[in-house]
N, C-alpha and C. Protein backbone atom coordinates (compact mmCIF):
# COMPACT_ATOMS: atom_id res chain seq x y z
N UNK A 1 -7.64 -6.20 175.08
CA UNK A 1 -9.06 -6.51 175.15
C UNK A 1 -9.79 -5.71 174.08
N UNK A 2 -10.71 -6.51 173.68
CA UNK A 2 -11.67 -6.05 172.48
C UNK A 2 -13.30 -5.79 172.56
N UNK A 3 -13.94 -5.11 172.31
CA UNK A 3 -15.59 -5.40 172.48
C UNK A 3 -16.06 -5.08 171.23
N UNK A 4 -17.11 -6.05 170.91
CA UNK A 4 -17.52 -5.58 170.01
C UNK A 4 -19.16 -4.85 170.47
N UNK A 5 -20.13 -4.38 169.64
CA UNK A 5 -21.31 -3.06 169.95
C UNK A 5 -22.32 -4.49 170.59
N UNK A 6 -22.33 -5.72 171.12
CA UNK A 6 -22.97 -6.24 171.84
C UNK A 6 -22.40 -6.49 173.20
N UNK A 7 -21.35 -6.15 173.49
CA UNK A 7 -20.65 -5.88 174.83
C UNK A 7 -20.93 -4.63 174.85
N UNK A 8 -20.51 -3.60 174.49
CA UNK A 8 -20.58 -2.15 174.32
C UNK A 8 -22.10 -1.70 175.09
N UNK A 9 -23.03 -2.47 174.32
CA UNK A 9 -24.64 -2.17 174.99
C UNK A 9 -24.40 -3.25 176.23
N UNK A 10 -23.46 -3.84 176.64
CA UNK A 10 -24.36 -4.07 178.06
C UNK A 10 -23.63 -3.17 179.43
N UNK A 11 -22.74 -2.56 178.55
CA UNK A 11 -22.02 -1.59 179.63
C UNK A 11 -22.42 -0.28 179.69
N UNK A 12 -22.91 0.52 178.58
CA UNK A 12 -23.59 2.23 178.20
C UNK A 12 -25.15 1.49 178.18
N UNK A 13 -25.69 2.62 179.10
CA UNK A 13 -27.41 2.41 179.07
C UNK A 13 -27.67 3.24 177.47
N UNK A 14 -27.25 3.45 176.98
CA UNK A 14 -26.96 4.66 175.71
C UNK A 14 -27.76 3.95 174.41
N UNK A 15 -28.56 3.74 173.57
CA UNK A 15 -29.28 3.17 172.47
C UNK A 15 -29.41 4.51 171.68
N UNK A 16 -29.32 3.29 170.30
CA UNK A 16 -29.72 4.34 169.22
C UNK A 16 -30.91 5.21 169.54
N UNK A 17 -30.27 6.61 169.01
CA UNK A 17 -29.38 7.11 168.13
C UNK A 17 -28.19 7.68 169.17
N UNK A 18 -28.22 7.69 170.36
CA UNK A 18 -27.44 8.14 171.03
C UNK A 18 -26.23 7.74 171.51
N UNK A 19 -25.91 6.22 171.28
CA UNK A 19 -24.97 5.63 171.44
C UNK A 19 -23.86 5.92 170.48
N UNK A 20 -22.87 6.00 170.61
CA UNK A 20 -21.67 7.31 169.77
C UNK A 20 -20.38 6.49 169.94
N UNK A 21 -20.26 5.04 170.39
CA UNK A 21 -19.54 3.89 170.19
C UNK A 21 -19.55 2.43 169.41
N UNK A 22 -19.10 2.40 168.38
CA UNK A 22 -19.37 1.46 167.43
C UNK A 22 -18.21 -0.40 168.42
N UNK A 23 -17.08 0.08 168.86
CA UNK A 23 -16.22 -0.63 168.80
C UNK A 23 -14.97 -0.14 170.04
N UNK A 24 -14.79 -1.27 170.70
CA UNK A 24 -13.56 -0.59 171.49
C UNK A 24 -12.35 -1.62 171.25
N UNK A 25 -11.24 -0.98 170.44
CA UNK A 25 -10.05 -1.63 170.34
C UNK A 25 -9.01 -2.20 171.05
N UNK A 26 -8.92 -1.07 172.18
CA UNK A 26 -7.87 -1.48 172.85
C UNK A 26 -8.32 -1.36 174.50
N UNK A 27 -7.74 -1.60 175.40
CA UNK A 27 -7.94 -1.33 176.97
C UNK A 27 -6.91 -1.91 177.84
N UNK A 28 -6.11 -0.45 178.48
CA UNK A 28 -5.40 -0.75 178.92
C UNK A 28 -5.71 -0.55 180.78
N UNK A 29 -5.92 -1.57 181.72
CA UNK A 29 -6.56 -1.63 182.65
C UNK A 29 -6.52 -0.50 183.31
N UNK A 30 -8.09 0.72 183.49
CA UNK A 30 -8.20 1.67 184.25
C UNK A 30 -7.13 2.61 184.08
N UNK A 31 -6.63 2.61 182.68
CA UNK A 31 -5.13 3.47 182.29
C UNK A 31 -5.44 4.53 181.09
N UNK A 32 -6.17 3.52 180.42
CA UNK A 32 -6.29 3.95 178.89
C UNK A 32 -7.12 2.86 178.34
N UNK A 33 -8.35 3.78 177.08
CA UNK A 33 -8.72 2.72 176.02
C UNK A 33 -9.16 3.60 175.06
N UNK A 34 -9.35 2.55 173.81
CA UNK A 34 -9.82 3.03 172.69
C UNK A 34 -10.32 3.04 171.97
N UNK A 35 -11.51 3.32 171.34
CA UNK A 35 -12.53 3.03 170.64
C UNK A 35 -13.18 4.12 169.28
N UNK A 36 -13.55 2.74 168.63
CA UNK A 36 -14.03 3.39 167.14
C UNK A 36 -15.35 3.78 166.96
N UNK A 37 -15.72 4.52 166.32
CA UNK A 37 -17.10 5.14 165.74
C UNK A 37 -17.11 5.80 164.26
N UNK A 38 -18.00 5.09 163.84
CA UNK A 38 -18.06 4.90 162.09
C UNK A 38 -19.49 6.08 161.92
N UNK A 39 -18.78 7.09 160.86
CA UNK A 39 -19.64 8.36 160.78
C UNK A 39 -20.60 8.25 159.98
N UNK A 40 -21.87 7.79 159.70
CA UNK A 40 -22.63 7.52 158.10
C UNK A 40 -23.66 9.07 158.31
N UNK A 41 -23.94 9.19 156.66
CA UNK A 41 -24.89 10.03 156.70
C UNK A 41 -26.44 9.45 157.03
N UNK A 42 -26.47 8.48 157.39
CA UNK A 42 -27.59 8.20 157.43
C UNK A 42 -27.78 8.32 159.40
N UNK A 43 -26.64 8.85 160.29
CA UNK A 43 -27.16 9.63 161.34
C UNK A 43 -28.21 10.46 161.35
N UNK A 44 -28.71 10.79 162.36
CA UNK A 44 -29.89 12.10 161.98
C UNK A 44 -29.93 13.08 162.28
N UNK A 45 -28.50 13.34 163.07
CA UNK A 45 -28.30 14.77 163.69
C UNK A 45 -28.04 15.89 161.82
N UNK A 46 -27.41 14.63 160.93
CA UNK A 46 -27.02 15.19 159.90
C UNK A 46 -27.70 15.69 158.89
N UNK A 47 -29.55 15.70 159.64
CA UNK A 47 -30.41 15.85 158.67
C UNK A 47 -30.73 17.78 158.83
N UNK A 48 -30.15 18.44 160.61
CA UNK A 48 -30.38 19.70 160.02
C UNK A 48 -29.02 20.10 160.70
N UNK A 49 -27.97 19.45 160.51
CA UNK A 49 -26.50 20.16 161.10
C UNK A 49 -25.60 19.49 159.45
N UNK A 50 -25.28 20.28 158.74
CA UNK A 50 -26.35 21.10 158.07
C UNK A 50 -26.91 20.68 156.79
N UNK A 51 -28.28 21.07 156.36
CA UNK A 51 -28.72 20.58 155.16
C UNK A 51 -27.37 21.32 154.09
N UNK A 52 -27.08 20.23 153.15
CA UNK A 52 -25.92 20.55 152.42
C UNK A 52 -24.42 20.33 152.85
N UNK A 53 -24.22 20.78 153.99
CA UNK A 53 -22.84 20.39 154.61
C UNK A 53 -23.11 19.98 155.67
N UNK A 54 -23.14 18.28 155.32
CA UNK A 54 -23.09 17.82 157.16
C UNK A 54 -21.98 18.18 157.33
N UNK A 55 -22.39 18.01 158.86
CA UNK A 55 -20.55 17.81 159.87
C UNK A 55 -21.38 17.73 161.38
N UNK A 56 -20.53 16.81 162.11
CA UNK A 56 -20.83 16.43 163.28
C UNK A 56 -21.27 17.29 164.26
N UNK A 57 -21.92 17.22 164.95
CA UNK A 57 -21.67 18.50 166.34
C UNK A 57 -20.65 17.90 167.33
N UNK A 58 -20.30 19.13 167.72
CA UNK A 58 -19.05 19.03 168.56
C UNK A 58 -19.87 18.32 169.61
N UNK A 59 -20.43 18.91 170.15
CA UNK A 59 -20.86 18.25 171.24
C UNK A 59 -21.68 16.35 171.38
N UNK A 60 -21.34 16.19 170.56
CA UNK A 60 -21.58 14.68 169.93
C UNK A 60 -20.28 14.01 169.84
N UNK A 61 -19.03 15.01 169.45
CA UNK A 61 -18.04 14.31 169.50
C UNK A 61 -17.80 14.22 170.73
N UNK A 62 -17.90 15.06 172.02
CA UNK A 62 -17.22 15.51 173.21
C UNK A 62 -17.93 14.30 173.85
N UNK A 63 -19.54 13.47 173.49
CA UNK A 63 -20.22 12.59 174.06
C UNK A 63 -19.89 11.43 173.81
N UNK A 64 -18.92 10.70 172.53
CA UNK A 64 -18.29 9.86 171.98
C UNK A 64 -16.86 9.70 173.07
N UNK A 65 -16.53 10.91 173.25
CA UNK A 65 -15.65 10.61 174.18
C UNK A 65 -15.67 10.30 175.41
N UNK A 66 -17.06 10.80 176.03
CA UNK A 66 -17.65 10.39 177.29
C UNK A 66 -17.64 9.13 177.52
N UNK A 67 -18.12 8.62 176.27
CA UNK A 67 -19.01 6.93 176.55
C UNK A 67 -17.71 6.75 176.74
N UNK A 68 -16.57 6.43 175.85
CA UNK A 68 -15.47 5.67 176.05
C UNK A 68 -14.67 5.33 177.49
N UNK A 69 -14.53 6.94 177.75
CA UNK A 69 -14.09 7.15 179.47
C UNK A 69 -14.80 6.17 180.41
N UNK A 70 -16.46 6.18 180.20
CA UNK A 70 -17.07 5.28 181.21
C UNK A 70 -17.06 4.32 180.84
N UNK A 71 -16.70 3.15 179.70
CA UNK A 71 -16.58 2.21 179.34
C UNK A 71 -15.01 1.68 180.24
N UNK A 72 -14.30 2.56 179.81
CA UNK A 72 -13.03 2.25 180.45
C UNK A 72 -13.02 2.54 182.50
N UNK A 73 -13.80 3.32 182.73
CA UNK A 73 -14.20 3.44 184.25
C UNK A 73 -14.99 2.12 184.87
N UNK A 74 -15.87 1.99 184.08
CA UNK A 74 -16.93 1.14 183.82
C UNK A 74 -15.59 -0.61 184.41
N UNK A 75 -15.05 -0.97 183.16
CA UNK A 75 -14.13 -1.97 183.24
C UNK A 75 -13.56 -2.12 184.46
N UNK A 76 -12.61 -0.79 184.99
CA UNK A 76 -12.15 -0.58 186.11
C UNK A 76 -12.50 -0.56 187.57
N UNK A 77 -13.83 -1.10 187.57
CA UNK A 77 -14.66 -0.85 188.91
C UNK A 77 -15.15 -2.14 189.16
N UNK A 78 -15.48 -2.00 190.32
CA UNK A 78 -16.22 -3.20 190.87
C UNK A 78 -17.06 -3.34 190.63
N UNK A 79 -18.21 -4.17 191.19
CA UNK A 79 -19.88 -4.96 191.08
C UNK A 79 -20.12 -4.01 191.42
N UNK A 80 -19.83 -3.08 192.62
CA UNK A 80 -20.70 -1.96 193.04
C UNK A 80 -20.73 -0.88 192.95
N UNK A 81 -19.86 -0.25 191.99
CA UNK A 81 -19.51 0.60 191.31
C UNK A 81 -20.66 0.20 190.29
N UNK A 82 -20.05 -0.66 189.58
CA UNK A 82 -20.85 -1.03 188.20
C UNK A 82 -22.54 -0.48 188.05
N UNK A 83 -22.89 -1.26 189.19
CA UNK A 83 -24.33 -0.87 189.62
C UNK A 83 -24.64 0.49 189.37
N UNK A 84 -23.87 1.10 189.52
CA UNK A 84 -24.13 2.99 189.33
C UNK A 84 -24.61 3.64 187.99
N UNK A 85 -24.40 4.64 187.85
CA UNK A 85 -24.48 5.29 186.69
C UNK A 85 -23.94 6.41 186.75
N UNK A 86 -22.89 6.71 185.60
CA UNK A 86 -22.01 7.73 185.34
C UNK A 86 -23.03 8.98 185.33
N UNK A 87 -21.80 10.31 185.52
CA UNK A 87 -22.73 11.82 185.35
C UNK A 87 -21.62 12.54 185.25
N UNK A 88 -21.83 13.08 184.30
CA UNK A 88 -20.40 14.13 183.54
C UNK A 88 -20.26 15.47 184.90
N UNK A 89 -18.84 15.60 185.25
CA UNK A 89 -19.56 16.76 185.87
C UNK A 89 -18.49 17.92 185.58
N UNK A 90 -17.37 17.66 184.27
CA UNK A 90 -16.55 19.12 183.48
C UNK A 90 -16.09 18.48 182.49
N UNK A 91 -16.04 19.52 181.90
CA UNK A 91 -15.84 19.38 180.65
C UNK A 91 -14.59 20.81 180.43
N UNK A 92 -13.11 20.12 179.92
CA UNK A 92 -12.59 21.45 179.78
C UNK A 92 -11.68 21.13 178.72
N UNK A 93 -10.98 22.77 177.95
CA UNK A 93 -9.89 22.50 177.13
C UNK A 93 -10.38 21.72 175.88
N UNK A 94 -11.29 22.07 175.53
CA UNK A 94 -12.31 21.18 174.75
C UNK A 94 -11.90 22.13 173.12
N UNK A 95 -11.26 21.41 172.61
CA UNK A 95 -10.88 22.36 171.35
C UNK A 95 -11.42 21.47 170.08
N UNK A 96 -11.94 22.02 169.11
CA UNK A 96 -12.23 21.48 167.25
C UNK A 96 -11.23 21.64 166.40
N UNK A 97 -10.56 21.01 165.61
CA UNK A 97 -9.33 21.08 165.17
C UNK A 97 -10.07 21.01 163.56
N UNK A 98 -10.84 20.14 163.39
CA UNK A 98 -11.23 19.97 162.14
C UNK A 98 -12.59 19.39 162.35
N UNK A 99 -13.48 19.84 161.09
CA UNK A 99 -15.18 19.10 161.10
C UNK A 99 -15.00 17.80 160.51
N UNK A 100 -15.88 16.98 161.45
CA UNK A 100 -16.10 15.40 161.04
C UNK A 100 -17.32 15.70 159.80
N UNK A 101 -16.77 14.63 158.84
CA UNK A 101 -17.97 14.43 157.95
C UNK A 101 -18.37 12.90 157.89
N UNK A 102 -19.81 13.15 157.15
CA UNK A 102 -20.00 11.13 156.59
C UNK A 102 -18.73 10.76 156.01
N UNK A 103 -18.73 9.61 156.75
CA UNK A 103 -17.75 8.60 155.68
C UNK A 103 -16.67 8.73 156.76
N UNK A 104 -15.88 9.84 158.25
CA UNK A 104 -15.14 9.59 158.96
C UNK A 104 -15.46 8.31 159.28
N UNK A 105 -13.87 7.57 160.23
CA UNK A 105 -14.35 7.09 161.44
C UNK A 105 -13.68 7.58 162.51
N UNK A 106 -13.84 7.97 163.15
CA UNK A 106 -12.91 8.60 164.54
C UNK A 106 -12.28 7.36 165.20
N UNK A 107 -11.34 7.66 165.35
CA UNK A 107 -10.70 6.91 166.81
C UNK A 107 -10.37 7.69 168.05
N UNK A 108 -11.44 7.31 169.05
CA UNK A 108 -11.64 7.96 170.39
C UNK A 108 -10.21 7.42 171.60
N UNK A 109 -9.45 8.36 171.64
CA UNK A 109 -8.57 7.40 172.56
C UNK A 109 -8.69 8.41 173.80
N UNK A 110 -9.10 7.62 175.30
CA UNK A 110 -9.02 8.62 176.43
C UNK A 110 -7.66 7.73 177.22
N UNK A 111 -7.16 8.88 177.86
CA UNK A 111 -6.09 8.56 179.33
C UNK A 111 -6.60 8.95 180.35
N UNK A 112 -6.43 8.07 181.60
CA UNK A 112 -7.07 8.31 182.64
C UNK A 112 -5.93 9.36 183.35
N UNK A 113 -6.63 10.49 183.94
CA UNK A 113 -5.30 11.71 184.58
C UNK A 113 -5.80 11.73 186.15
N UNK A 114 -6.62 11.01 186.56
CA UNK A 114 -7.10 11.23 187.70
C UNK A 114 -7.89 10.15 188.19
N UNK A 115 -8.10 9.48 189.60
CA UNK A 115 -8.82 8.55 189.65
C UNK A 115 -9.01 8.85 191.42
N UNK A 116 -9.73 9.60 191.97
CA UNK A 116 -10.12 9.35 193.16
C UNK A 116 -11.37 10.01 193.81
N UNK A 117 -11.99 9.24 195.04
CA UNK A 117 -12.65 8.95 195.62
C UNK A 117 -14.08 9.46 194.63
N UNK A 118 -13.70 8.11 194.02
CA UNK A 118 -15.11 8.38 192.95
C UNK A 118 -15.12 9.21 191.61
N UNK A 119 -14.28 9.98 191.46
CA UNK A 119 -13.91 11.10 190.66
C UNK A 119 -13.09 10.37 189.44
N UNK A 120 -13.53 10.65 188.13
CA UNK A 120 -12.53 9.95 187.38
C UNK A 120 -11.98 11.39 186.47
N UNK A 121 -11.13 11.22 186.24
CA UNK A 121 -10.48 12.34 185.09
C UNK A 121 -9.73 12.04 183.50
N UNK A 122 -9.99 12.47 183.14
CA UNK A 122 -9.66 11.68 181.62
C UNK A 122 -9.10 12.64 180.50
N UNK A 123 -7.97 12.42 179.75
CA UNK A 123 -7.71 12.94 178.34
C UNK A 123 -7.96 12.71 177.27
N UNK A 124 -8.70 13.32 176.30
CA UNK A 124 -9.56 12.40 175.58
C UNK A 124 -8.88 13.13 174.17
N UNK A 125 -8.64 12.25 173.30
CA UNK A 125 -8.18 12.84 171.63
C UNK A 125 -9.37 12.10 170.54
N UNK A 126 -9.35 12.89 170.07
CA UNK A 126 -10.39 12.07 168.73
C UNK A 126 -9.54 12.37 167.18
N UNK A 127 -9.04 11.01 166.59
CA UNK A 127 -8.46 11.65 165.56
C UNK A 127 -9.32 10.32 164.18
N UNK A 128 -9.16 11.40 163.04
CA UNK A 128 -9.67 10.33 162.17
C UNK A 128 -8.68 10.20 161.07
N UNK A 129 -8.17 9.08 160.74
CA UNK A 129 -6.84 9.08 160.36
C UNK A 129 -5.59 9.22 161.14
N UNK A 130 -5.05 10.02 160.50
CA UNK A 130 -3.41 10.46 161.49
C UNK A 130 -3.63 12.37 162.06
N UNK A 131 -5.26 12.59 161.77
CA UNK A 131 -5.23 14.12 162.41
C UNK A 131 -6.33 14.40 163.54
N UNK A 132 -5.70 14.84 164.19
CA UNK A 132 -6.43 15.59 165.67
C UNK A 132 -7.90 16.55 164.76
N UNK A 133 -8.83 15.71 165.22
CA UNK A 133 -10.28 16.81 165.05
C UNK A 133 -10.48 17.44 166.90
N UNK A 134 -10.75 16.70 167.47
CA UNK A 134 -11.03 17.27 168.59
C UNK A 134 -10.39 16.72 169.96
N UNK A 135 -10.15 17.47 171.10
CA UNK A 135 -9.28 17.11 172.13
C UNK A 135 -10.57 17.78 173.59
N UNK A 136 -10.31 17.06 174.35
CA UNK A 136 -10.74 17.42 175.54
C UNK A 136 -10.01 16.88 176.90
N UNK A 137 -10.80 17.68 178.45
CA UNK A 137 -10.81 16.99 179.37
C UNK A 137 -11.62 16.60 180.19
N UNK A 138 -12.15 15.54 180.60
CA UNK A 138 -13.13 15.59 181.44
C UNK A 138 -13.39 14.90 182.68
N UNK A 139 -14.65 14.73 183.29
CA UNK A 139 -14.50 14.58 184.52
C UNK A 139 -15.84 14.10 184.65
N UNK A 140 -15.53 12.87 185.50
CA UNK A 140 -16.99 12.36 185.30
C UNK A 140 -17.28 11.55 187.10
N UNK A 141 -18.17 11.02 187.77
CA UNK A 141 -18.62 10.35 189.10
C UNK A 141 -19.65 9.16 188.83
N UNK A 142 -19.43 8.47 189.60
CA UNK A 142 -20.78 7.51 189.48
C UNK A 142 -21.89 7.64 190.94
N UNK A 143 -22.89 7.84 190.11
CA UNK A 143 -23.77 7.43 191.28
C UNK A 143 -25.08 6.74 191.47
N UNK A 144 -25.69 6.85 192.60
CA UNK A 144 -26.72 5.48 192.84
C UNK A 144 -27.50 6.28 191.53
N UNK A 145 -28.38 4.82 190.89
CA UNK A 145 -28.93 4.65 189.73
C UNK A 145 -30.26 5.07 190.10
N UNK A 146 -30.82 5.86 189.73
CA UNK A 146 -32.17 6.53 189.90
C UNK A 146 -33.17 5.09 189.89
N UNK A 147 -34.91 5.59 190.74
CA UNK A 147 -35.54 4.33 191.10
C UNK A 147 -36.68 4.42 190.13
């Protein structure tokens, strides 16, 4: 299975500039998926991280990996699940291997390590090319959608 960024927006409440998923390649049911994000300088985090040397914030990458997880949670759930809305609730093992610049594209690939009573758990790699920039784990819930 494939999505392209008009499927993508009807599953992440997430809009520019915050949306940190261009493309999801692969999906393997509630197992694994994977998705692309294309780095331009014309982001705007890159206007003071840093003047002269962009490079991504980590914590932008660690949110690229989020969306994906709930995209792939997201897939995996029912109508009434769906209805919900994700909420990160750890973040661990979260390592930078290398700085993203303009012109990356990452490929976000998460594994699901955990899946119960509501609780999802995930392994998340971000590599651009054939090298590991950043790795995490995380942990995320859905719940009723604020009124």
């Amino acid at each position: 299975m494939q999505l392209d960024i008009n499927e993508i927006m009807k599953i992440l409440p997430h809009r520019y500039p915050f949306l940190m998923v261009d493309r999801i390649i692969e999906v393997e049911h509630g197992k694994r998926c994977v998705g692309i994000k294309n780095v331009s300088i014309n982001e705007p985090f890159f206007q003071g991280h840093f003047p002269g040397h962009p490079v991504m914030p980590g914590v932008l990458i660690i949110e690229a990996l989020a969306q994906v997880a709930g995209i792939m949670a997201y897939l995996a759930s029912d109508d009434e699940t769906r209805a919900k809305v994700t909420y990160f609730m750890a973040i661990d093992n979260a390592r930078f291997r290398k700085p993203v610049i303009p012109g990356d594209q990452l490929r976000i690939e998460v594994s699901t390590t955990m899946n119960r009573r509501g609780i999802w758990g995930v392994a998340g790699k971000v590599f651009v090319g054939d090298a590991l920039v950043t790795e995490a784990d995380l942990k995320a819930t859905f719940a009723d959608s604020p009124k």
